[in-house]
Protein backbone atom coordinates (compact mmCIF):
# COMPACT_ATOMS: atom_id res chain seq x y z
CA UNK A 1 -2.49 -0.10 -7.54
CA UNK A 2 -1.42 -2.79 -4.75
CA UNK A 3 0.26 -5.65 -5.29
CA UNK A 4 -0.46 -9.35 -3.21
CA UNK A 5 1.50 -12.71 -3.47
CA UNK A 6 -0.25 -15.56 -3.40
CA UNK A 7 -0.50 -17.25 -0.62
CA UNK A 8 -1.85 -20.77 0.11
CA UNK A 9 -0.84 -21.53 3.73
CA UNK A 10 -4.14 -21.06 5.06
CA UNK A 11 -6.18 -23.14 2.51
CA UNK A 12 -6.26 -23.63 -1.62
CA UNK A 13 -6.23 -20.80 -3.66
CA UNK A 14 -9.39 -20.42 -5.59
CA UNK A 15 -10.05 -19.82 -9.11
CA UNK A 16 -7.14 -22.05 -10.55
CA UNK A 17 -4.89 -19.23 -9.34
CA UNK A 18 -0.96 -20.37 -8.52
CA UNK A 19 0.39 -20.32 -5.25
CA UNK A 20 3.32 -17.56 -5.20
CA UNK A 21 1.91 -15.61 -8.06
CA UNK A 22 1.78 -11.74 -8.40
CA UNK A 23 -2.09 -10.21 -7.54
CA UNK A 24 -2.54 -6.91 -8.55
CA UNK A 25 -5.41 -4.93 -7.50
CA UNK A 26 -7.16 -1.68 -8.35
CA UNK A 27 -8.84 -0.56 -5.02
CA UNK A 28 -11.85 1.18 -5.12
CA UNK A 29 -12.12 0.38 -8.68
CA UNK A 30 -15.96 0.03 -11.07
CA UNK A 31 -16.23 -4.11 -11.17
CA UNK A 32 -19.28 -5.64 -13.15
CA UNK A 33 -20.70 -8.85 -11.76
CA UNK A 34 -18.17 -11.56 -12.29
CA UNK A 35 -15.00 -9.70 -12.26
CA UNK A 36 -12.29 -11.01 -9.98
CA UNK A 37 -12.73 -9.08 -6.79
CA UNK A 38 -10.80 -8.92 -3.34
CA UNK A 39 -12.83 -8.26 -0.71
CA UNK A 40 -12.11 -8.38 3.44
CA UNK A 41 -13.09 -11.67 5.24
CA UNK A 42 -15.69 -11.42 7.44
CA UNK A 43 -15.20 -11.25 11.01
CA UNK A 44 -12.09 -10.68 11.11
CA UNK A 45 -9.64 -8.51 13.31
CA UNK A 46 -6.89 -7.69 10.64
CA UNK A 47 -6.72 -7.41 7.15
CA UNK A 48 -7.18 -10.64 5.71
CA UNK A 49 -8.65 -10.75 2.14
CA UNK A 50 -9.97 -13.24 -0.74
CA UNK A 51 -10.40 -13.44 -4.09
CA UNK A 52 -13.80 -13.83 -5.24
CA UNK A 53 -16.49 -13.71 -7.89
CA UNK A 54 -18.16 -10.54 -8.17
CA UNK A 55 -21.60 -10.39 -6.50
CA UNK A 56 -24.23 -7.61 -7.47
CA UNK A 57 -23.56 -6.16 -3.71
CA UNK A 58 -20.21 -6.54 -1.97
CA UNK A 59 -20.22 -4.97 0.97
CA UNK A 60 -16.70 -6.25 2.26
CA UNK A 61 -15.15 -4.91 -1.18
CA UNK A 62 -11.61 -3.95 -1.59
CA UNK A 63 -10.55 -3.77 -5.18
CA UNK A 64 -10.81 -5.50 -8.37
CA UNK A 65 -7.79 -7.61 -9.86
CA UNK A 66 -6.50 -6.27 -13.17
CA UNK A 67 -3.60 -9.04 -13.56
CA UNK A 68 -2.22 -11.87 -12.05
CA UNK A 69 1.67 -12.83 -12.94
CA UNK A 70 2.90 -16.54 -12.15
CA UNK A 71 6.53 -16.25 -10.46
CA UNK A 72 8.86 -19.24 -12.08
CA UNK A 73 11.28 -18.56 -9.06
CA UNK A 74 11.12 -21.34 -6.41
CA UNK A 75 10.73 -20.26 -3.21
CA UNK A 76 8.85 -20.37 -0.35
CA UNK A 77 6.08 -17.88 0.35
């Protein structure tokens, strides 16, 4: 399992999902079409990823997100 904050610095976070939360992912894992998915951006040079739907293909896939956590901590990410 891997774990991601949210991070919003570089646009709004899709999906309703809270900036600064806790994203935990499952790489590798079986996702069905819909499923809340990270997947690599395309085109790029490092390892930047998004959260999307679940397409029937996903080429660019990473893992698929078993639970998000809201932090209640202010601070900045």
């Amino acid at each position: 399992m891997v774990s991601f904050v949210a991070n919003d610095s570089k646009g709004i976070l899709q999906h309703e999902i809270p900036n600064g939360s806790f994203i935990f992912v499952r790489p590798d894992d079986d996702y069905k079409i819909n499923d809340f998915i990270v997947v690599y951006k395309e085109n790029s040079s490092k390892k930047d990823y998004k959260i999307k739907k679940a397409e029937e293909k996903e080429p660019l896939y990473f893992g698929r997100i078993i639970m998000i956590a809201k932090s209640f901590i202010e601070e900045d990410f």
